[in-house]
Every structure is written in C-alpha cells, then in structure tokens.
Protein backbone atom coordinates (compact mmCIF):
# COMPACT_ATOMS: atom_id res chain seq x y z
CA UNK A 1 -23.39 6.83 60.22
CA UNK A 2 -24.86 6.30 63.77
CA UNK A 3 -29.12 6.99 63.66
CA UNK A 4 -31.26 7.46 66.22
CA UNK A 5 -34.47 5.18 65.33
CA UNK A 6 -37.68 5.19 67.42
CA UNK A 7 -39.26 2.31 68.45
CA UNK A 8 -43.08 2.34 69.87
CA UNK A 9 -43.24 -0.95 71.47
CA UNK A 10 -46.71 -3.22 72.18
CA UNK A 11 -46.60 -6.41 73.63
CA UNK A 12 -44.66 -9.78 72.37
CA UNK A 13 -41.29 -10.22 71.03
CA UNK A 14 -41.34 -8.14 68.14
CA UNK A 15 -39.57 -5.20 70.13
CA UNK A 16 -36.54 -6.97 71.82
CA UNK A 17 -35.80 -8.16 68.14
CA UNK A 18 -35.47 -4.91 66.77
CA UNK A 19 -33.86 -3.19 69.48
CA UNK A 20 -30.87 -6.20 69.43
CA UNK A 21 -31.34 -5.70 65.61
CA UNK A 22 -30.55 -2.16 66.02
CA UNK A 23 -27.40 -2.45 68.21
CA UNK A 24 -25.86 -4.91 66.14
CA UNK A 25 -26.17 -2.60 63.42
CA UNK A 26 -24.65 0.48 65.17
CA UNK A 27 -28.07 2.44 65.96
CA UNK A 28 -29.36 3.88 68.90
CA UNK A 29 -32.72 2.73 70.04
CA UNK A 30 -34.91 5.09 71.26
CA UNK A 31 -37.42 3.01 72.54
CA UNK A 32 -41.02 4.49 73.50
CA UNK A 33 -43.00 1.58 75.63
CA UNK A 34 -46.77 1.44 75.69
CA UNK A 35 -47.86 0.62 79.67
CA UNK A 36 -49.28 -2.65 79.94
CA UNK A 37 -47.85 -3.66 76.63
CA UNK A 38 -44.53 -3.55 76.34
CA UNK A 39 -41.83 -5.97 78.07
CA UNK A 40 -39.90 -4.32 81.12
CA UNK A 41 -36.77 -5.94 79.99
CA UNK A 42 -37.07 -3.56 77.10
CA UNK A 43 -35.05 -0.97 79.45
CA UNK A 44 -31.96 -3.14 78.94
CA UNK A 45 -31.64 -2.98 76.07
CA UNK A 46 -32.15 0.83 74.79
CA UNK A 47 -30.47 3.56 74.31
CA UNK A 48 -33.48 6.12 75.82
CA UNK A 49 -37.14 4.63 77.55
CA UNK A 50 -39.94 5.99 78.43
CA UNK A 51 -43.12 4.47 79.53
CA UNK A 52 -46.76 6.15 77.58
CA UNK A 53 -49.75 5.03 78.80
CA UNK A 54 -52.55 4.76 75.73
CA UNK A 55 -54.51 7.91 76.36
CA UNK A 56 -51.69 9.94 75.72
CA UNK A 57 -49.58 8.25 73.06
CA UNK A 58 -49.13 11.09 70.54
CA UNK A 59 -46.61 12.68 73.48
CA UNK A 60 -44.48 9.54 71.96
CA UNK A 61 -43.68 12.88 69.30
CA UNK A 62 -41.61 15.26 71.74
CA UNK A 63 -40.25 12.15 72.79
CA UNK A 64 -38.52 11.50 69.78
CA UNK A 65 -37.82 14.91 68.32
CA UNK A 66 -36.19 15.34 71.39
CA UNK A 67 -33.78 12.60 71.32
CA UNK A 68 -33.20 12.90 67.64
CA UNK A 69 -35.48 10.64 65.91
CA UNK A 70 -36.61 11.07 62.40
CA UNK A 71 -37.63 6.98 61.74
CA UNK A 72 -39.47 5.16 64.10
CA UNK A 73 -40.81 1.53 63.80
CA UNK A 74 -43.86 0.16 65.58
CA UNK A 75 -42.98 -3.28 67.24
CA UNK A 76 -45.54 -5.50 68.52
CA UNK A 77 -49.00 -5.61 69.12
CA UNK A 78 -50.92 -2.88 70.75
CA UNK A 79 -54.28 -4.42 72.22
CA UNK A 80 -57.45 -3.26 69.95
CA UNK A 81 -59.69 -2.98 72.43
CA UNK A 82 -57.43 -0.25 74.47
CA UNK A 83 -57.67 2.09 71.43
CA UNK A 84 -61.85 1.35 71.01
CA UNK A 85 -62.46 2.58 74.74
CA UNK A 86 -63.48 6.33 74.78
CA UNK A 87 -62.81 6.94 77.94
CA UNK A 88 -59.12 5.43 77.71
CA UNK A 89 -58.64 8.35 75.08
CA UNK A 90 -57.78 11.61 74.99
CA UNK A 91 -59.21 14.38 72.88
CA UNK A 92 -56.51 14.80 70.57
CA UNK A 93 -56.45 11.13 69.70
CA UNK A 94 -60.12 10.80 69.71
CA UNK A 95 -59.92 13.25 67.11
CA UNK A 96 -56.98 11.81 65.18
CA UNK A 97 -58.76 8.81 64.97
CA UNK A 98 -62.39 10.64 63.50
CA UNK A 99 -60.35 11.30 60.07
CA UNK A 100 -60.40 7.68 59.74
CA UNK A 101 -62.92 5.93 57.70
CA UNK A 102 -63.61 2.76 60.73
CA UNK A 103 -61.36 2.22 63.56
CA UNK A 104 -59.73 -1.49 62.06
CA UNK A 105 -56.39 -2.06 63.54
CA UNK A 106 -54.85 -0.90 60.39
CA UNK A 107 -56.80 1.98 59.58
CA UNK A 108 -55.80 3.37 63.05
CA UNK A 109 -52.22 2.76 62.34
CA UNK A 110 -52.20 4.28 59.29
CA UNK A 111 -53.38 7.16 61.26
CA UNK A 112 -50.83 7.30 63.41
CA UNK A 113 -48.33 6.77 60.60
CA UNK A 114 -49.35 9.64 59.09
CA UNK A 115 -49.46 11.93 62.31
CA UNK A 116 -46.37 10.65 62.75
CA UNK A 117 -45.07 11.71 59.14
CA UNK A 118 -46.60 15.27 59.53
CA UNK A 119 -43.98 15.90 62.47
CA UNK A 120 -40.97 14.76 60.57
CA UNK A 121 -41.17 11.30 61.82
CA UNK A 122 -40.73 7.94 59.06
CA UNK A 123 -42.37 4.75 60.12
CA UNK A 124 -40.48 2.34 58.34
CA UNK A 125 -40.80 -0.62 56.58
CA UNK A 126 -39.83 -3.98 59.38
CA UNK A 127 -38.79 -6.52 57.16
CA UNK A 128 -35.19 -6.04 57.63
CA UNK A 129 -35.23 -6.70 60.79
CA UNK A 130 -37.41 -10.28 61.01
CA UNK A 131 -34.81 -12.11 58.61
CA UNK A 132 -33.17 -14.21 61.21
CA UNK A 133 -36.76 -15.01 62.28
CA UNK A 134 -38.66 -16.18 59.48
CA UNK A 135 -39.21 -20.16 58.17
CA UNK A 136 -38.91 -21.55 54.77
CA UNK A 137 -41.86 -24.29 53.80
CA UNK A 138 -41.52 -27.71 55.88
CA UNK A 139 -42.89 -29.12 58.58
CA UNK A 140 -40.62 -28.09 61.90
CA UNK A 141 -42.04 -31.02 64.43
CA UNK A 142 -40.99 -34.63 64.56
CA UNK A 143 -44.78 -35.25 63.80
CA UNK A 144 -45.90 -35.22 60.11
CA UNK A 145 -49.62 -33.92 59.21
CA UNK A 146 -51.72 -36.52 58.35
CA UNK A 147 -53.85 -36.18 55.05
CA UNK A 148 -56.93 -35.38 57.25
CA UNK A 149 -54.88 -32.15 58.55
CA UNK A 150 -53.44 -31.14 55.42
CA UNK A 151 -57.10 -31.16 54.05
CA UNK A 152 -57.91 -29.07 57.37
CA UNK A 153 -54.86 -26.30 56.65
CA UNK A 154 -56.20 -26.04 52.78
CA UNK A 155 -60.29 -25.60 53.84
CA UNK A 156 -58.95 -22.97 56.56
CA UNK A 157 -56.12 -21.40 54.40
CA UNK A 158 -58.81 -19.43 52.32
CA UNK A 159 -60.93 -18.26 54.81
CA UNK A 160 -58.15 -17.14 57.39
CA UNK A 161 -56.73 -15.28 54.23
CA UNK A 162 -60.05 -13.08 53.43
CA UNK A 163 -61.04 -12.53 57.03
CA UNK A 164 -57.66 -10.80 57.48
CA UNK A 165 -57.90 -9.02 54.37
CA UNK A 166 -61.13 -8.06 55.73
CA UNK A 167 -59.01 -6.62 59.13
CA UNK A 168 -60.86 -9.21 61.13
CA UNK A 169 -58.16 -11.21 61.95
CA UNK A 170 -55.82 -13.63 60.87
CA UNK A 171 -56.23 -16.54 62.47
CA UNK A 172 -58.88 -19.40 61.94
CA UNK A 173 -59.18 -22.45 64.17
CA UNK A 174 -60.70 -25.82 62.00
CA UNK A 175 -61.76 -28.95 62.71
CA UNK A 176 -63.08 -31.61 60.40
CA UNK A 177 -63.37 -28.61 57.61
CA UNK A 178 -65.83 -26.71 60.43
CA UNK A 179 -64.44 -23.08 60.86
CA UNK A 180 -64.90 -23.41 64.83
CA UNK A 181 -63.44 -19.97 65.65
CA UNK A 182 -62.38 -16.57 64.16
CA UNK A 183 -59.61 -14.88 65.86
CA UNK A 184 -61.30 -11.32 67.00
CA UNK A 185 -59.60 -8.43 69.30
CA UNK A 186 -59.20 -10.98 71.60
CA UNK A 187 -56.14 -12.25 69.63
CA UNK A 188 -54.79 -15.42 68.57
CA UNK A 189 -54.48 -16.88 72.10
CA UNK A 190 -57.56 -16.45 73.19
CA UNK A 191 -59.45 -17.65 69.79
CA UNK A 192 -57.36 -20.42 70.40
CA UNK A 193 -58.59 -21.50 73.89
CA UNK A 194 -61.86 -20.42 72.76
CA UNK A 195 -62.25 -22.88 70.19
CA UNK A 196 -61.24 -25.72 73.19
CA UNK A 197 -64.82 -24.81 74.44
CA UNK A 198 -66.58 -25.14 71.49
CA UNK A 199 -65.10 -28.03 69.83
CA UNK A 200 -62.95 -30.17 72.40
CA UNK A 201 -59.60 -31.19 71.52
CA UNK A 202 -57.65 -31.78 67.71
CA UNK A 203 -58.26 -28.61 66.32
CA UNK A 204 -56.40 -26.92 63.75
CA UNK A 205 -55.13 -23.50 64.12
CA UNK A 206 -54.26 -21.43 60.99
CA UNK A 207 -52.56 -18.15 60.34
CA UNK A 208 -51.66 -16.42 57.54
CA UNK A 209 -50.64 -12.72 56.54
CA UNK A 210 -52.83 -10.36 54.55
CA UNK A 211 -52.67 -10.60 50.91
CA UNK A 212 -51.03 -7.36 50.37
CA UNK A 213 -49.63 -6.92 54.25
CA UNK A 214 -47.98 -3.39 55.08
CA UNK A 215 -44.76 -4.63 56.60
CA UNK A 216 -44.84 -1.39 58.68
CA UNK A 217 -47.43 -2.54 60.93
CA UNK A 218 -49.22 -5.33 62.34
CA UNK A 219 -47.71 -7.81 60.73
CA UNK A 220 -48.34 -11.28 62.43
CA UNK A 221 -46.19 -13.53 64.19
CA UNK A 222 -46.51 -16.84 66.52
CA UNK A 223 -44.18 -17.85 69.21
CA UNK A 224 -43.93 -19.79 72.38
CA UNK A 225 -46.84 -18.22 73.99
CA UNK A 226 -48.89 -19.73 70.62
CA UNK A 227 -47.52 -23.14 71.32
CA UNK A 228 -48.17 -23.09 75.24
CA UNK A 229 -52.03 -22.06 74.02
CA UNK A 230 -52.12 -25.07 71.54
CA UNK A 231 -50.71 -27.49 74.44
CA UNK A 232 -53.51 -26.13 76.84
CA UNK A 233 -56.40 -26.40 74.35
CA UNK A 234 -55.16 -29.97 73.03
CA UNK A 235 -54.85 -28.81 69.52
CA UNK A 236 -53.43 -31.00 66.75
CA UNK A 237 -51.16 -28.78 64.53
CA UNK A 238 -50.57 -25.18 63.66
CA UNK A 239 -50.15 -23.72 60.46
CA UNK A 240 -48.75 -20.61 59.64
CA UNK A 241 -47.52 -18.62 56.42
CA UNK A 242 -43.85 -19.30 55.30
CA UNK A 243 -41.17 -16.39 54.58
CA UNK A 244 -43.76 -13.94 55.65
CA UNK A 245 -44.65 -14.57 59.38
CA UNK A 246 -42.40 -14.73 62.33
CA UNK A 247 -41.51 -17.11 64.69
CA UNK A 248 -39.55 -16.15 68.16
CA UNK A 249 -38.35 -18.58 70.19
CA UNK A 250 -38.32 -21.12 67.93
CA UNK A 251 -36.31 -24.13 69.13
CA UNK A 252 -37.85 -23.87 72.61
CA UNK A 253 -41.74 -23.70 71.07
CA UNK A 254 -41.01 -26.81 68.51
CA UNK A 255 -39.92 -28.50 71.74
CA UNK A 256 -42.54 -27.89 73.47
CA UNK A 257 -44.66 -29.41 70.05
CA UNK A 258 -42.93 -32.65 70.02
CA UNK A 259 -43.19 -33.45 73.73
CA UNK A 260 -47.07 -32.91 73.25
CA UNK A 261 -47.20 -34.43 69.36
CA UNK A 262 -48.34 -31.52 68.03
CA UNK A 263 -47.65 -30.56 64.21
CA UNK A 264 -46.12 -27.47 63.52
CA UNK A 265 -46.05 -26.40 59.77
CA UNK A 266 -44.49 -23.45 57.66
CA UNK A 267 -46.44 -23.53 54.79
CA UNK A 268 -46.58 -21.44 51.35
CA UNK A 269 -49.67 -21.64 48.75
C-alpha cells in the first residue's frame, strides 16, 4: 500500500537518495526543505515541497498532517550553528529545545523526534535506504596505504571514535600520529582545510560513526565534496568506517583520488 513519508531535508546528498529511494518503492515523498540547506533540485523529485526557514521549523507539523504523513525521516545535515543562534529561533523552539539536557546535535534531534512523535509523526530508522550506498572493507583507490598511513588511520581511529561518542564530532585529521584537527560545527570540510593551515600537506583524515549511532539521525557520510576538500588541502588518504557510513557519488570522488594519488580506504576494526 502507497504511504505518504515525510522527509525534512538539510544539506548534502542524503535527501535525493531517499526521495529516489522512495519512488522506486511506490511512496510518495513529502518532502519539507530547510532554506539554505536543502538542494533545489529536491523539487523534482517530490511528491509535495515546501521551503521552512530554521526559526520556524516545527510548522514542518501542519505540513505533514496535512498531506498525510505519519513517518517522516530526517535527511542530511542541518548546520549546528543555525540551531545555537537565539535570535535565528523562535519561542516555541527555544523552548522545545530548554527540555533538553545541552544543545549537542543529537540531543536536539532527539528533541525534535520526540515533538515530532507527540503529533502522530514516526521518525524512522534510515538504514534501508543507504544500502546501495555503503562500502565493504578495501581500499577503493589505485593507491595502496603505506605502513606509515595505516599506523596514522589506527592512532586516529580511537580518538575520532570517542570524540563522536562525545557529540563532538566525527572526524579527526592526523599526521605523523599528531591529532592536528577535530572536526567541530564547522563540519568535516572545513576541519579538513583547517588542518592545511596548521600542518601543511599529507594529512590523514579519519571518520568513523558513533559507537552506538541512532540510524535515525545524523548519521555520517563522505562524498565528492570530501574528496574535492582533500585535493585542495593536499591530504594523503581518507579513512572512513565500512558498512556503516555512506558514500555518494562514488565512482566520480575515487576518480578524482587517483588523478591526485590520494588513498581512499573503507575500513572496519
């Protein structure tokens, strides 16, 4: 039977995936776009779009009762520092958000999650939908990582893994088993070109899930955008968790390694 599914969609390609997901499965995609997030080729491929700017995201409930949704799933990354800003926020969410015990990215989703649920509206678990998208263990590039990077991806494995169980974030860049930078609210990105400033080129960037990651929300993923970073900062390789993590645009990103010798590993400990 035909469902109506909700989709509040943040930035990357997280969103487009589970729309085309959701059409190939029969479902209509009710797709609810956060301004200055979301894609605009998002409206091509829905069933119903609107556009909600930040400050008044809990209006994404009419939105879906009206058009018949009873699960929703949130798709891609909503910028931190857009929900930290006061002013950005309106009453109702500023109060939403003082039931929770800090404002970490995933205590504020939970949040929402559970708004959500109080109106008669699911958020769902993702998994299902990132299948096609996921790697098994093995290195993708032509290049092969050298003992000193392997020994690089172990040192940084650890850490990246307890500063996002911490909500921190999940990404650490290494170099010569020096932590040179912590991914923050800036995002992966921008820790990424950061670290090109602090500690030149041949860094190691590492990213990794939490140890027990909600697959409703926030759940990490690297792409072409990643790999364009690594080719601007001069990094050596980038590391990333196996079966867990995914990894859009795949065959063009992998390209884009191998023209600049950059390792690319899927990697499982």
């Amino acid at each position: 039977m035909k469902k109506n599914i909700g989709v509040i969609a943040g930035s990357g390609e997280f969103s487009l995936l589970v729309c085309n997901q959701l059409r190939k499965q029969g479902d209509s995609c009710i797709v609810a776009g956060i301004e200055g997030q979301a894609a605009s080729k998002l409206q091509n491929v829905s069933d119903v779009f609107a556009w909600f700017d930040i400050s008044n995201i809990l209006d994404v409930v009419p939105f879906f009762k009206k058009n018949g949704v009873t699960k929703a799933v949130f798709a891609g990354k909503i910028d931190h520092l857009l929900i930290i800003k006061p002013k950005k926020l309106s009453r109702s969410i500023l109060g939403l958000l003082a039931g929770g015990k800090d404002r970490s990215p995933s205590v504020i989703l939970r949040r929402a999650i559970d708004y959500l649920a109080s109106h008669g509206i699911e958020v769902i678990d993702i998994t299902m939908f990132i299948a096609p998208v996921v790697c098994a263990p093995g290195v993708l590039s032509k290049k092969k990582p050298s003992r000193t990077i392997m020994d690089d991806i172990e040192f940084g494995w650890g850490i990246a893994r307890k500063t996002a169980d911490l909500d921190i974030g999940q990404t650490v860049i290494v170099k010569n088993k020096a932590i040179i930078a912590i991914e923050g609210m800036e995002g992966t990105d921008k820790a990424i070109r950061r670290s090109r400033d602090l500690a030149g080129k041949n860094t190691i960037v590492v990213k990794v899930c939490r140890t027990v990651q909600d697959a409703r929300i926030d759940l990490p993923a690297i792409g072409l955008e990643t790999v364009k970073s690594l080719v601007s900062s001069e990094c050596a390789a980038l590391c990333f968790e196996a079966e867990k993590m995914p990894f859009f645009r795949q065959e063009e990103s992998i390209e884009l390694a191998n023209a600049h010798n950059i390792v690319i590993i899927s990697y499982k400990r």
